[in-house]
C-alpha atoms as a PDB file:
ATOM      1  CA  UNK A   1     -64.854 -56.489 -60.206  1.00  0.00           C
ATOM      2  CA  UNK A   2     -66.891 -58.338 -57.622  1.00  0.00           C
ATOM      3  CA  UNK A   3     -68.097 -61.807 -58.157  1.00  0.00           C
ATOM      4  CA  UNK A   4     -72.415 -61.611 -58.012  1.00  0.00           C
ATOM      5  CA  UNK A   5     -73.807 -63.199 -54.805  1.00  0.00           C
ATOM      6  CA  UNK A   6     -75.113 -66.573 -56.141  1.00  0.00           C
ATOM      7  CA  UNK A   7     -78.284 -67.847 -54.518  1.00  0.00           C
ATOM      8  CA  UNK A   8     -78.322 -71.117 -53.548  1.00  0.00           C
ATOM      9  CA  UNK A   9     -81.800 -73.119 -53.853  1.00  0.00           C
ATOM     10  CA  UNK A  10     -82.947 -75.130 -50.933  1.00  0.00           C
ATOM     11  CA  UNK A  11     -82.310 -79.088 -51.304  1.00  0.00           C
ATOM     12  CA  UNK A  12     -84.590 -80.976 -52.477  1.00  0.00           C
ATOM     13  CA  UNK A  13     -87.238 -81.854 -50.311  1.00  0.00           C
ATOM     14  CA  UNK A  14     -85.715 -79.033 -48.008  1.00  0.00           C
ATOM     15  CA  UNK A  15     -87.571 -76.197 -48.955  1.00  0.00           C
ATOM     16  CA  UNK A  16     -88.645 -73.325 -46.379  1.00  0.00           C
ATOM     17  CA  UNK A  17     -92.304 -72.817 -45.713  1.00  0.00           C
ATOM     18  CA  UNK A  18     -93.412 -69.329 -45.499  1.00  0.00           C
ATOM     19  CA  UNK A  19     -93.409 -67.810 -41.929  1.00  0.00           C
ATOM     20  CA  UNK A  20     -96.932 -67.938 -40.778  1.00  0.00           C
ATOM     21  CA  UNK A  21     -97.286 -71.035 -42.630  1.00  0.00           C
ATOM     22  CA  UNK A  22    -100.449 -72.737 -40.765  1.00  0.00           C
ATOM     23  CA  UNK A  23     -99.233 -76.394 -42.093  1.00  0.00           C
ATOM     24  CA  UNK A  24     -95.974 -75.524 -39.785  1.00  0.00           C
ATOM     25  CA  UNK A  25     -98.238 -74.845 -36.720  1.00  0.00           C
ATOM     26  CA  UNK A  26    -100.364 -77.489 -37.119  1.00  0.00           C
ATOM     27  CA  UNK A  27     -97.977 -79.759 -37.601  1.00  0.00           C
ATOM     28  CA  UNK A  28     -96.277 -78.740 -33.998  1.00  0.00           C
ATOM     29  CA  UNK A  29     -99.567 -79.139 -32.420  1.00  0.00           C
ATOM     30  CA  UNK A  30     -99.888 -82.599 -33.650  1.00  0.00           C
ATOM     31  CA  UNK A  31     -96.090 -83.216 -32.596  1.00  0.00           C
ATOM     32  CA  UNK A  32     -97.009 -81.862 -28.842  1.00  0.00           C
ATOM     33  CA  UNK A  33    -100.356 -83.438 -28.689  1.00  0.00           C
ATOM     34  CA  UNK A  34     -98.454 -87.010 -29.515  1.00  0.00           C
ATOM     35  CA  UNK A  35     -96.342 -85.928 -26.995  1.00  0.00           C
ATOM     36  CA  UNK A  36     -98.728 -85.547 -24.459  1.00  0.00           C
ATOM     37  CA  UNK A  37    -100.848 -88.850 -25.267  1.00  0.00           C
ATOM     38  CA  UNK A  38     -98.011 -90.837 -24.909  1.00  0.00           C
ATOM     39  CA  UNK A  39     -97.140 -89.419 -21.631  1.00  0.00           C
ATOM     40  CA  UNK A  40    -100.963 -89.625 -20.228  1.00  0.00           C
ATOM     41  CA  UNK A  41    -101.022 -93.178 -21.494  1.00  0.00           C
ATOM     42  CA  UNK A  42     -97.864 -94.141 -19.679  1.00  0.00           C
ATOM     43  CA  UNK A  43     -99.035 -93.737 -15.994  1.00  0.00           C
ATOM     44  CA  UNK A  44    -102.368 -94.563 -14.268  1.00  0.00           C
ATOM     45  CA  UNK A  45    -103.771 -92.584 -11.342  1.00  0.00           C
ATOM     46  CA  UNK A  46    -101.183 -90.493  -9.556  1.00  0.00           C
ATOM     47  CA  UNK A  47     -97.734 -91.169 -11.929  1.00  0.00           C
ATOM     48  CA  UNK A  48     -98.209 -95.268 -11.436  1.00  0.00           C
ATOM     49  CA  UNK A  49     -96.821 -96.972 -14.264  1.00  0.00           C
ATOM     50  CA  UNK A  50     -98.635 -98.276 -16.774  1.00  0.00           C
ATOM     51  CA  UNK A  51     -96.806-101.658 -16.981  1.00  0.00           C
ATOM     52  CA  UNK A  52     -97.922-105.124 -15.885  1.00  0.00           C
ATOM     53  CA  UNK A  53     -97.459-105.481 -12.149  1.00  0.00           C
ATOM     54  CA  UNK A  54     -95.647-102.340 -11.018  1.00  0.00           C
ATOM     55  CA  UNK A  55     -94.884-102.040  -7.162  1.00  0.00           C
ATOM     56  CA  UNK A  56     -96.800 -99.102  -6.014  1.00  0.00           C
ATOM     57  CA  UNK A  57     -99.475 -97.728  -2.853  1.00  0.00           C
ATOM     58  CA  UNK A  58    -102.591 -98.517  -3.588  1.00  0.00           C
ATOM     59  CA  UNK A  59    -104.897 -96.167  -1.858  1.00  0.00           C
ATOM     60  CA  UNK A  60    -108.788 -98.060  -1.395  1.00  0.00           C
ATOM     61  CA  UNK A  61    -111.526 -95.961  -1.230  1.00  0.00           C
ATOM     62  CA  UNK A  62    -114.619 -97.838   0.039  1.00  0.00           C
ATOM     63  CA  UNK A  63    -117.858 -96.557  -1.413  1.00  0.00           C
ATOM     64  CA  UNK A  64    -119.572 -96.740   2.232  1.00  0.00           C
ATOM     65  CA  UNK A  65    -119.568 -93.486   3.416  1.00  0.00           C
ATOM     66  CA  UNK A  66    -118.518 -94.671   7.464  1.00  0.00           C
ATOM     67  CA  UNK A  67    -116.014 -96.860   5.880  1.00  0.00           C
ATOM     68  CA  UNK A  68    -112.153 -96.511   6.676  1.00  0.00           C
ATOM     69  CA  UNK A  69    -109.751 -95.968   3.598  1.00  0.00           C
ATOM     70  CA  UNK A  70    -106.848 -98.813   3.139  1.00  0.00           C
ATOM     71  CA  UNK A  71    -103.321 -97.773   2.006  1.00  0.00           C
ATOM     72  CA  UNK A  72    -101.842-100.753   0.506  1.00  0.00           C
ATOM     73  CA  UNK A  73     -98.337-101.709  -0.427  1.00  0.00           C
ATOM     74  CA  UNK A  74     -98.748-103.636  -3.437  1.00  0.00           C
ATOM     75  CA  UNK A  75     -95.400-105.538  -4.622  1.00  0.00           C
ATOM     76  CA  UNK A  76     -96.036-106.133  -7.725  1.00  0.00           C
ATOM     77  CA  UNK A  77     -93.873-108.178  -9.883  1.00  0.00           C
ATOM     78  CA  UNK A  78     -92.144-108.830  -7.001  1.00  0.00           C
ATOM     79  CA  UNK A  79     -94.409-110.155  -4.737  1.00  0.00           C
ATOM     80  CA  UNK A  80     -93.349-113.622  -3.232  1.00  0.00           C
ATOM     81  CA  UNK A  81     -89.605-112.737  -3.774  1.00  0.00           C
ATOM     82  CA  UNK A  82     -87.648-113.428  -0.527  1.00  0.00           C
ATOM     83  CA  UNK A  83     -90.417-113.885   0.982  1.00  0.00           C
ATOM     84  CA  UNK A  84     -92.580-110.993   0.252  1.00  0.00           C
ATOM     85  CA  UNK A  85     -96.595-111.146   0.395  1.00  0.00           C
ATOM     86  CA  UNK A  86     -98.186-109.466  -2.853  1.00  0.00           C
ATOM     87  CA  UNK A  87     -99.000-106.764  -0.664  1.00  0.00           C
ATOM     88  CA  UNK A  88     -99.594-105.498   3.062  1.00  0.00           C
ATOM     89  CA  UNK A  89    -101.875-103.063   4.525  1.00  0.00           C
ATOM     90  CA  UNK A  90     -99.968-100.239   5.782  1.00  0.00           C
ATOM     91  CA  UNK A  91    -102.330 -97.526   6.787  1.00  0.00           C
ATOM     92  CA  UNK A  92    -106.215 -98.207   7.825  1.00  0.00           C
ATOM     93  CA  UNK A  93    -107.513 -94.467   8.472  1.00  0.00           C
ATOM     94  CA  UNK A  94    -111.162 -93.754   8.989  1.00  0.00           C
ATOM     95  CA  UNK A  95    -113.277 -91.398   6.747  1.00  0.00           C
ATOM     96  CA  UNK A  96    -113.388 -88.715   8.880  1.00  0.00           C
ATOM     97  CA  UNK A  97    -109.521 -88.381   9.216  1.00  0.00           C
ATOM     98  CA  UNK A  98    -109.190 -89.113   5.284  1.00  0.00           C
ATOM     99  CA  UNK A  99    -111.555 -86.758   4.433  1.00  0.00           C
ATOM    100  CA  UNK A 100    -109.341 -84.243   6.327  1.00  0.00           C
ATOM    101  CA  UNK A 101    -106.438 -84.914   4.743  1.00  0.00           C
ATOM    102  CA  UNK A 102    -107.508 -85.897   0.790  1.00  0.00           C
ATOM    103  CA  UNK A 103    -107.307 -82.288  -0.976  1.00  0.00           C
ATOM    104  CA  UNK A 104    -103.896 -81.510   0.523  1.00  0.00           C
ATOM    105  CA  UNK A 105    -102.430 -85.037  -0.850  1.00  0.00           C
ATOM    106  CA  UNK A 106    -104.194 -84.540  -4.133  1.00  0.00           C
ATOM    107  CA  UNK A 107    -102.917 -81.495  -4.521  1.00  0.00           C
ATOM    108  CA  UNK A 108     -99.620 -82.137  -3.190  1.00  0.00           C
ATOM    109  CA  UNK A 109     -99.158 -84.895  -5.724  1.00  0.00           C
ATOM    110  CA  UNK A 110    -100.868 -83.173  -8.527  1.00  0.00           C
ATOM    111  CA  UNK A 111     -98.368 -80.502  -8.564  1.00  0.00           C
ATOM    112  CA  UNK A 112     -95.006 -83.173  -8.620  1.00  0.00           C
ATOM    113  CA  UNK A 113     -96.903 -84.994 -11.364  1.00  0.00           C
ATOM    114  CA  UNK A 114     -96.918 -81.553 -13.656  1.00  0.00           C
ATOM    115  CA  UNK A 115     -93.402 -80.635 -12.701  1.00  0.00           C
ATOM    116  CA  UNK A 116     -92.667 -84.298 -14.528  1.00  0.00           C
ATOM    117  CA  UNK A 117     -94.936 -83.506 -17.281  1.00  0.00           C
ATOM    118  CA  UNK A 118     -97.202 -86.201 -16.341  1.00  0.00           C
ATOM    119  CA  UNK A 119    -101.111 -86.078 -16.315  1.00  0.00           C
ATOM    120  CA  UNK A 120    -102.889 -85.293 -12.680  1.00  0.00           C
ATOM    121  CA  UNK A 121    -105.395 -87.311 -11.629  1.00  0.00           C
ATOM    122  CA  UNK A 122    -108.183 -86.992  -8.285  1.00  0.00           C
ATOM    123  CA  UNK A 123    -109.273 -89.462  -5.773  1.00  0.00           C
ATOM    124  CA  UNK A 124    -112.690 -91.826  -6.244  1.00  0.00           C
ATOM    125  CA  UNK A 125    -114.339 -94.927  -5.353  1.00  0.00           C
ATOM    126  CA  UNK A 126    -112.669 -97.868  -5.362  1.00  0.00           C
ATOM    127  CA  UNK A 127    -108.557 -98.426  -6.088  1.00  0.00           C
ATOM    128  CA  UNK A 128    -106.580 -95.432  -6.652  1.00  0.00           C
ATOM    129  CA  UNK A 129    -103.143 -96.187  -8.033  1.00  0.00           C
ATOM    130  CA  UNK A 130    -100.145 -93.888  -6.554  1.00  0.00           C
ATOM    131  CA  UNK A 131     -96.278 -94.288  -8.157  1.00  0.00           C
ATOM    132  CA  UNK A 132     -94.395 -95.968  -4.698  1.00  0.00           C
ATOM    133  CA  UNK A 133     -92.279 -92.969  -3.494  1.00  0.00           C
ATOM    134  CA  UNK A 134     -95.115 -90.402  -4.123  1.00  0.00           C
ATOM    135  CA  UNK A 135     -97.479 -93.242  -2.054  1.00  0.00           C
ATOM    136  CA  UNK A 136     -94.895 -93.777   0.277  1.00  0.00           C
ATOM    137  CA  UNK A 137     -94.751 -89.674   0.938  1.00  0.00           C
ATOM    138  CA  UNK A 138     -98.587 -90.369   1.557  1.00  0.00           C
ATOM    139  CA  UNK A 139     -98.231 -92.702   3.757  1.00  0.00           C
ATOM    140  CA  UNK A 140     -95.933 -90.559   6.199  1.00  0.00           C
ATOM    141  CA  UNK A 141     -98.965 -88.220   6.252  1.00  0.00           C
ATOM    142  CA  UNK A 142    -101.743 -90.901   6.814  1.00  0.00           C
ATOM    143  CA  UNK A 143     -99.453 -92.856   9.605  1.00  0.00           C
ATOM    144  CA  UNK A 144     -99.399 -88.935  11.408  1.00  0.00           C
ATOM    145  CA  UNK A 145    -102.763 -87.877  10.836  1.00  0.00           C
ATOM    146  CA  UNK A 146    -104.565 -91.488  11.424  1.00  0.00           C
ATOM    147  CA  UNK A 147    -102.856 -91.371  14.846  1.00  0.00           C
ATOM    148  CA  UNK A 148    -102.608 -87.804  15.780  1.00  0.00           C
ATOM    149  CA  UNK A 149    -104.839 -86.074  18.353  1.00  0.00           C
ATOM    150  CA  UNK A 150    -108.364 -84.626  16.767  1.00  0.00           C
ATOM    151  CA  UNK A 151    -106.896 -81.209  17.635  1.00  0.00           C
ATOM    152  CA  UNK A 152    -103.676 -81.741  15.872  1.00  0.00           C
ATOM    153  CA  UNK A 153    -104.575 -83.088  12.554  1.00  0.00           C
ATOM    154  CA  UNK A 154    -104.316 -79.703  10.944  1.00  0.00           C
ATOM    155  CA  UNK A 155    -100.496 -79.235  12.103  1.00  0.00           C
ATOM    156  CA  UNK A 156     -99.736 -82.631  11.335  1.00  0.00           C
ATOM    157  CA  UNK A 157    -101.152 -82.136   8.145  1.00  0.00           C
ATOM    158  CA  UNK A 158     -99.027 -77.991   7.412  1.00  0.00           C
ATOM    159  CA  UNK A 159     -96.222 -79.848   8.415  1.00  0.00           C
ATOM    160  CA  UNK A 160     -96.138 -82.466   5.887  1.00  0.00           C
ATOM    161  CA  UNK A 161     -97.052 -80.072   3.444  1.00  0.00           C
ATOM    162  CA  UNK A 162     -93.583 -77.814   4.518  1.00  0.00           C
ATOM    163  CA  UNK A 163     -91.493 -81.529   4.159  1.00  0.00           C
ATOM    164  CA  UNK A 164     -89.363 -82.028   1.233  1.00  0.00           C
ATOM    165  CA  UNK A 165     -89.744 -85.251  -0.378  1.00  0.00           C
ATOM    166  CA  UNK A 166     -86.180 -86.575   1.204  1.00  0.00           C
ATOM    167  CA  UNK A 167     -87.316 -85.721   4.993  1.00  0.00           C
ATOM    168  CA  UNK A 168     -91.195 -87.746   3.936  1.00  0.00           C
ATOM    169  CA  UNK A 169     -89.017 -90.537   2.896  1.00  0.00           C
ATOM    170  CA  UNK A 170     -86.763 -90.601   5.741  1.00  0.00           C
ATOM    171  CA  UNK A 171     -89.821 -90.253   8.178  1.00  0.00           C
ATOM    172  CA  UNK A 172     -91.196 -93.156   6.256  1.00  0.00           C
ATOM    173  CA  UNK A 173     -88.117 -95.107   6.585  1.00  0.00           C
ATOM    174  CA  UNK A 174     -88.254 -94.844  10.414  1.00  0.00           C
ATOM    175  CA  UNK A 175     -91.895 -96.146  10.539  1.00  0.00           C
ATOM    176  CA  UNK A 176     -91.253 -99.022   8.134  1.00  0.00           C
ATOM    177  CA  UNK A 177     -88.248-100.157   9.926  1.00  0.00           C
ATOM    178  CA  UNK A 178     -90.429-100.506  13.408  1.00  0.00           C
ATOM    179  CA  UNK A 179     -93.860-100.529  12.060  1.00  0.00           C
ATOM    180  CA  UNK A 180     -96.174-100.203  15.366  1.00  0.00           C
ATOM    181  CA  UNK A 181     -98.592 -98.333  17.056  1.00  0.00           C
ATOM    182  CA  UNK A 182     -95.893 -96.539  19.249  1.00  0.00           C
ATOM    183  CA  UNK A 183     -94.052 -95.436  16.600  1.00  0.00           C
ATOM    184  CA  UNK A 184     -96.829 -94.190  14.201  1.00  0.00           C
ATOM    185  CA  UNK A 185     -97.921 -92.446  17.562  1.00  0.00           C
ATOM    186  CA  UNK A 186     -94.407 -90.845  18.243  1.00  0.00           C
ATOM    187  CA  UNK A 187     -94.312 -89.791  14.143  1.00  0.00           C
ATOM    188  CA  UNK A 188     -98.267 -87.957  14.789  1.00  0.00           C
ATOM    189  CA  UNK A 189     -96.222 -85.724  18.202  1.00  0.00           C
ATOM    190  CA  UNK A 190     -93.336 -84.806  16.164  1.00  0.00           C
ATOM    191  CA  UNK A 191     -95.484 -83.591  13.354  1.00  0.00           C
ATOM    192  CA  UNK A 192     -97.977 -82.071  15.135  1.00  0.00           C
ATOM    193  CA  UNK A 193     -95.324 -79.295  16.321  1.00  0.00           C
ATOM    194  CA  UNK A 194     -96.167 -77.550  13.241  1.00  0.00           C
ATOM    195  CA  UNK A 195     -94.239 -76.477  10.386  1.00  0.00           C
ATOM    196  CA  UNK A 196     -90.698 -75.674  11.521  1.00  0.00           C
ATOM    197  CA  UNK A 197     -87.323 -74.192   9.643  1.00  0.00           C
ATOM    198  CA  UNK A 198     -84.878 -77.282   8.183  1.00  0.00           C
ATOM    199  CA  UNK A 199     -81.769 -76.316   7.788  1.00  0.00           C
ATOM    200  CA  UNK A 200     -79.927 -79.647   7.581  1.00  0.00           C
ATOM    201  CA  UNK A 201     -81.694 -82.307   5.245  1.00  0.00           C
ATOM    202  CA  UNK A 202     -82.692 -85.305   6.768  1.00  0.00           C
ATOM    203  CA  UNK A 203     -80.606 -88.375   6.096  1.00  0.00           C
ATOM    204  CA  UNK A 204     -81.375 -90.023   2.758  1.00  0.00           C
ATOM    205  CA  UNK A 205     -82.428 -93.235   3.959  1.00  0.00           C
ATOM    206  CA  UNK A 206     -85.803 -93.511   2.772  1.00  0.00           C
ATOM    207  CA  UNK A 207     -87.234 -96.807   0.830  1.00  0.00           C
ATOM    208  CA  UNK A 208     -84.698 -98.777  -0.795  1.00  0.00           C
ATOM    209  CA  UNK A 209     -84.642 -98.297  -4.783  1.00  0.00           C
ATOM    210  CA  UNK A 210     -83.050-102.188  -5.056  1.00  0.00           C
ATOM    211  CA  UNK A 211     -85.175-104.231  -7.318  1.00  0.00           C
ATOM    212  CA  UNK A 212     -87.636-101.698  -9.242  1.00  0.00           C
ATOM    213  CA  UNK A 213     -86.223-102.560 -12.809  1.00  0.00           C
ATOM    214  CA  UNK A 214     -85.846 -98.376 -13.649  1.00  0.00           C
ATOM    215  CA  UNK A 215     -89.024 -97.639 -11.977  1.00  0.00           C
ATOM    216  CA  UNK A 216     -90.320 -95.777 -10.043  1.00  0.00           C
ATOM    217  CA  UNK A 217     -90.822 -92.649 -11.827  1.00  0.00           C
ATOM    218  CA  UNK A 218     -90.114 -90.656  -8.724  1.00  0.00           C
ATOM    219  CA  UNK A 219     -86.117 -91.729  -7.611  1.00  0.00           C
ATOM    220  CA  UNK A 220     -85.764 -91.333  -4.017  1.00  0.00           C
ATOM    221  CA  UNK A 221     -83.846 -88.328  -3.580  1.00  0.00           C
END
């Protein structure tokens, strides 16, 4: 004769809720929605840190209408260490050029910030925080477009927009390592080619990662 199926009772303090229970969804939605504060309230502007001192590009918008943007290397913690400044000016671009390339780089940056979960933010008056290797990608396109011919601004700016974030880097790399006129010049030629098929990826010698303390957000790929 077969045993009877016995029915086990949940644990205590165990039990099932009901499918459809609403205390079960609301409960989620207060789980994601902690998720999500934490992760807006660990970043400022576009994925910067929120942490005392973090190195990053700081991008300076003037609210003079004829006056040029900055692009600022700021050190952070690290300023003064081996002889570092707390920051240098690496890009001075005028409005007109800015203005040419801003919704591109917001964009741009935007969508890297969602693929990391991360809130997006938008360019205004005053300083405008970027995380270093997503400012240092900016950079590569302010260095082209600021010295680029009028007529080539849009192809500098497609082609930038075709990079992947290891060929930015190593573009920036090359500028950093020489930083002058000539070589911001001979950066604007190559770009201004247009968008062209990669099939070998540059070499991955962008910014060095030594000395960040687990930031930046964005490794260097």
């Amino acid at each position: 004769m077969m045993a009877a199926a016995v029915r086990k009772d949940p644990a205590p303090g165990r039990e099932r809720a009901p499918k459809g229970d609403p205390t079960v969804v609301d409960s989620r939605k207060a789980v994601e929605a902690a998720r999500k504060n934490a992760r807006k309230a660990a970043v400022v502007g576009f994925g910067c840190p929120a942490v005392d001192w973090p190195h990053h590009i700081r991008v300076v918008i003037p609210t003079g209408r004829g006056e040029d943007i900055r692009l600022v290397e700021d050190f952070g913690i690290l300023g003064h260490s081996g002889g570092r400044p707390d920051e240098l000016d690496r890009c001075i671009i005028s409005r007109p050029r800015w203005n040419a390339m801003a919704e591109t780089a917001k964009q741009d940056l935007n969508a890297k910030l969602r693929e990391k979960g991360l809130p997006t933010s938008r360019w205004q008056t005053g300083d405008n925080k970027v995380e270093r290797i997503l400012g240092t990608e900016l950079l590569t396109l302010a260095w082209a477009v600021a010295a680029a011919d009028e007529g080539d601004m849009a192809a500098v700016i497609a082609t930038w927009v075709s990079l992947q974030s290891a060929e930015r880097l190593w573009l920036a790399g090359r500028v950093l390592a020489n930083p002058n006129d000539r070589v911001r010049r001979g950066l604007a030629l190559l770009m201004s080619a247009g968008p062209t098929a990669v099939t070998e990826p540059f070499a991955k010698s962008g910014p060095s990662q030594k000395g960040t303390g687990g930031l930046p957000l964005f490794e260097a790929p």
